[in-house]
N, C-alpha and C. Protein backbone atom coordinates (compact mmCIF):
# COMPACT_ATOMS: atom_id res chain seq x y z
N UNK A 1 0.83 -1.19 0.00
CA UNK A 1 0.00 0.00 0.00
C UNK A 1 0.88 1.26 0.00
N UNK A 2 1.96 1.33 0.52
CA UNK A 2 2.64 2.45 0.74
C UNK A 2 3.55 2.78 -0.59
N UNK A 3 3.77 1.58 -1.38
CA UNK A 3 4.65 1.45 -2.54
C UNK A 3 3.84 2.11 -3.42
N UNK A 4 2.32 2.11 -3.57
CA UNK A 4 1.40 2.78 -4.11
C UNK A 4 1.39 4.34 -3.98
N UNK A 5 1.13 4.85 -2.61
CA UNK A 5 0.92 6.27 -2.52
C UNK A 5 2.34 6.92 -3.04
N UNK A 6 3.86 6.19 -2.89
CA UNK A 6 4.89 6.36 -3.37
C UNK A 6 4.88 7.19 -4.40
N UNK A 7 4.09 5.81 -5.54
CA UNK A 7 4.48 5.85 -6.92
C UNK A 7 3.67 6.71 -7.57
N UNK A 8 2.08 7.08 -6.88
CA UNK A 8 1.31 7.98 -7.15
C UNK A 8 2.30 9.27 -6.75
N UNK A 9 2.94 9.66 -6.16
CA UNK A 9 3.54 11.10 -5.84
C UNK A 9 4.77 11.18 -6.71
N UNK A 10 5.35 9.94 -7.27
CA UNK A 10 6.31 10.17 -8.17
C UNK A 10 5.74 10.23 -9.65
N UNK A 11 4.47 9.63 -9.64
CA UNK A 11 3.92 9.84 -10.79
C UNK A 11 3.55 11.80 -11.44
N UNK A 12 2.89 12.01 -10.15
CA UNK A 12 2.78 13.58 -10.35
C UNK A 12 3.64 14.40 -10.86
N UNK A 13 5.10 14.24 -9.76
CA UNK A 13 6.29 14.73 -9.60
C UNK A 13 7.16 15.12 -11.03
N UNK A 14 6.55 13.23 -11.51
CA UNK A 14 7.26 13.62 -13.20
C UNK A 14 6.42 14.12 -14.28
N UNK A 15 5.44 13.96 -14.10
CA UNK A 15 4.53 14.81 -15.15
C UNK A 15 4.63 16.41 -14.75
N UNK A 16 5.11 16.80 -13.88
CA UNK A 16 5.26 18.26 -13.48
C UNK A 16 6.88 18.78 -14.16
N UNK A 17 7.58 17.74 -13.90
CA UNK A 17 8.83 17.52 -14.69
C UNK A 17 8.84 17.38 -16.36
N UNK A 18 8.04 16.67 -16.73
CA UNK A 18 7.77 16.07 -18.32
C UNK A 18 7.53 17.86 -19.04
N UNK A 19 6.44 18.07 -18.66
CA UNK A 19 5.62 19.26 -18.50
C UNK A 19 6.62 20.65 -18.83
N UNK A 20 7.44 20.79 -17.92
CA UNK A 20 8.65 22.05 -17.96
C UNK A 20 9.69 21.56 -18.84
N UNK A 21 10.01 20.48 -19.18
CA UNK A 21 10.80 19.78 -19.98
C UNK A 21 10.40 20.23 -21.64
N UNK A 22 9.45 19.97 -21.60
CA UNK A 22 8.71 20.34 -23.46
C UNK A 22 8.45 21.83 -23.38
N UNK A 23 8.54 22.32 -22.15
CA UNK A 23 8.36 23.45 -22.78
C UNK A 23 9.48 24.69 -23.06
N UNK A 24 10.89 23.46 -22.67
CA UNK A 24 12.22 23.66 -22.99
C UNK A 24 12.21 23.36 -24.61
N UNK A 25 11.36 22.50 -25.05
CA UNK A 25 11.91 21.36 -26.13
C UNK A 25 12.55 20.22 -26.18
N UNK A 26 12.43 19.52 -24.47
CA UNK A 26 12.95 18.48 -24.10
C UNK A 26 11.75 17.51 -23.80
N UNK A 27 12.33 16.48 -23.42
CA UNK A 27 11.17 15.57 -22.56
C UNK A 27 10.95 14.18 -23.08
N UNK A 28 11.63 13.56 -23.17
CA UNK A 28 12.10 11.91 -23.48
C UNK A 28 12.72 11.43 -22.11
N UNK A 29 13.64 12.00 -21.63
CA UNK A 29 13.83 11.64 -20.27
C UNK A 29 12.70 11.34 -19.65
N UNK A 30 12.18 12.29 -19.54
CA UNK A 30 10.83 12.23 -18.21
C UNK A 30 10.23 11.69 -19.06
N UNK A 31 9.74 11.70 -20.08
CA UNK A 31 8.48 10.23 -20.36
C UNK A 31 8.72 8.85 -20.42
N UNK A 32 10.48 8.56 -20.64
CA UNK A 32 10.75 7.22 -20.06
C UNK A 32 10.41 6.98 -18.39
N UNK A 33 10.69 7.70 -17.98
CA UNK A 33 10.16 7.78 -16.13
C UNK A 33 8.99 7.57 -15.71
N UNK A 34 8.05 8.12 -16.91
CA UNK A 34 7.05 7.92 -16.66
C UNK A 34 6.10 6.70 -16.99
N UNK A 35 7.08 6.47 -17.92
CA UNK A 35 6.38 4.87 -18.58
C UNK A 35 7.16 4.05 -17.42
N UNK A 36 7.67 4.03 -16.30
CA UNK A 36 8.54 3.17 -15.51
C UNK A 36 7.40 3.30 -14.30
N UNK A 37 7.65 4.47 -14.17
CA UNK A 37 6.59 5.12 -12.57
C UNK A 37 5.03 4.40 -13.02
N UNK A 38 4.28 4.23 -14.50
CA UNK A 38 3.01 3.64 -14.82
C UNK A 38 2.95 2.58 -14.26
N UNK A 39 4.23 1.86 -15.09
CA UNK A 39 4.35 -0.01 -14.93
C UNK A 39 4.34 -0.05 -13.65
N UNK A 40 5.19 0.54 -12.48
CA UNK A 40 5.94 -0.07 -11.30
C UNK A 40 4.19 0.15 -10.75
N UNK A 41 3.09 1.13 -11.09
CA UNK A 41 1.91 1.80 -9.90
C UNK A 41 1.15 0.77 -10.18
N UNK A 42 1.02 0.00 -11.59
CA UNK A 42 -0.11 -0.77 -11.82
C UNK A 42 0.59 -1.98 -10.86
N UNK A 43 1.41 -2.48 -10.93
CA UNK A 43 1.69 -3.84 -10.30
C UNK A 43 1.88 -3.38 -9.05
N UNK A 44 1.88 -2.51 -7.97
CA UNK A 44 1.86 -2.17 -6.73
C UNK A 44 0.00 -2.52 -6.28
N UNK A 45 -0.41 -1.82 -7.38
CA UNK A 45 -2.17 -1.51 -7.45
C UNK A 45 -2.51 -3.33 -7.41
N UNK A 46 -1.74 -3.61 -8.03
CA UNK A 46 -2.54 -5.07 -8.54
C UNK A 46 -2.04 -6.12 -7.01
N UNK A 47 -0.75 -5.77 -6.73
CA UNK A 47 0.01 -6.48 -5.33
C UNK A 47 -1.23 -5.96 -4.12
N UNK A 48 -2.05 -5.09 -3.98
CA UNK A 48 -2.19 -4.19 -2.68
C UNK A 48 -3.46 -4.68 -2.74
N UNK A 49 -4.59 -5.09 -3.98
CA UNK A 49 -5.61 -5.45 -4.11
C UNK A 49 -5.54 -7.04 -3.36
N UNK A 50 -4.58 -7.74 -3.93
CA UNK A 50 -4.56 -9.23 -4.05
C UNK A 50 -4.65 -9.23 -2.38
N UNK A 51 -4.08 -8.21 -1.82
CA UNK A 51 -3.86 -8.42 -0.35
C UNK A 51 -4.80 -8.25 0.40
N UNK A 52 -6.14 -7.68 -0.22
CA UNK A 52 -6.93 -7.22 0.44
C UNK A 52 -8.27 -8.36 0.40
């Protein structure tokens, strides 16, 4: 459960990042992060359910 609220605050964190990034003309970094921070929230989501 806690690996969850984690990944939800890192999820934000980098879309706030992604976000200022493009509007450099950057932002491949942070959307690989973010495709990492997706994967890691769904299988936390899916671990935290099974437990319940």
């Amino acid at each position: 459960m806690g690996l969850t609220i984690v990944m939800t605050g890192a999820l934000i964190s980098h879309s706030t990042l992604l976000r200022a990034d493009l509007h450099r003309g950057h932002g491949a970094r942070e959307a690989r992060n973010i495709g990492v921070n997706i994967a890691l929230l769904v299988l936390s989501v899916f671990v935290a359910a099974g437990r319940f």
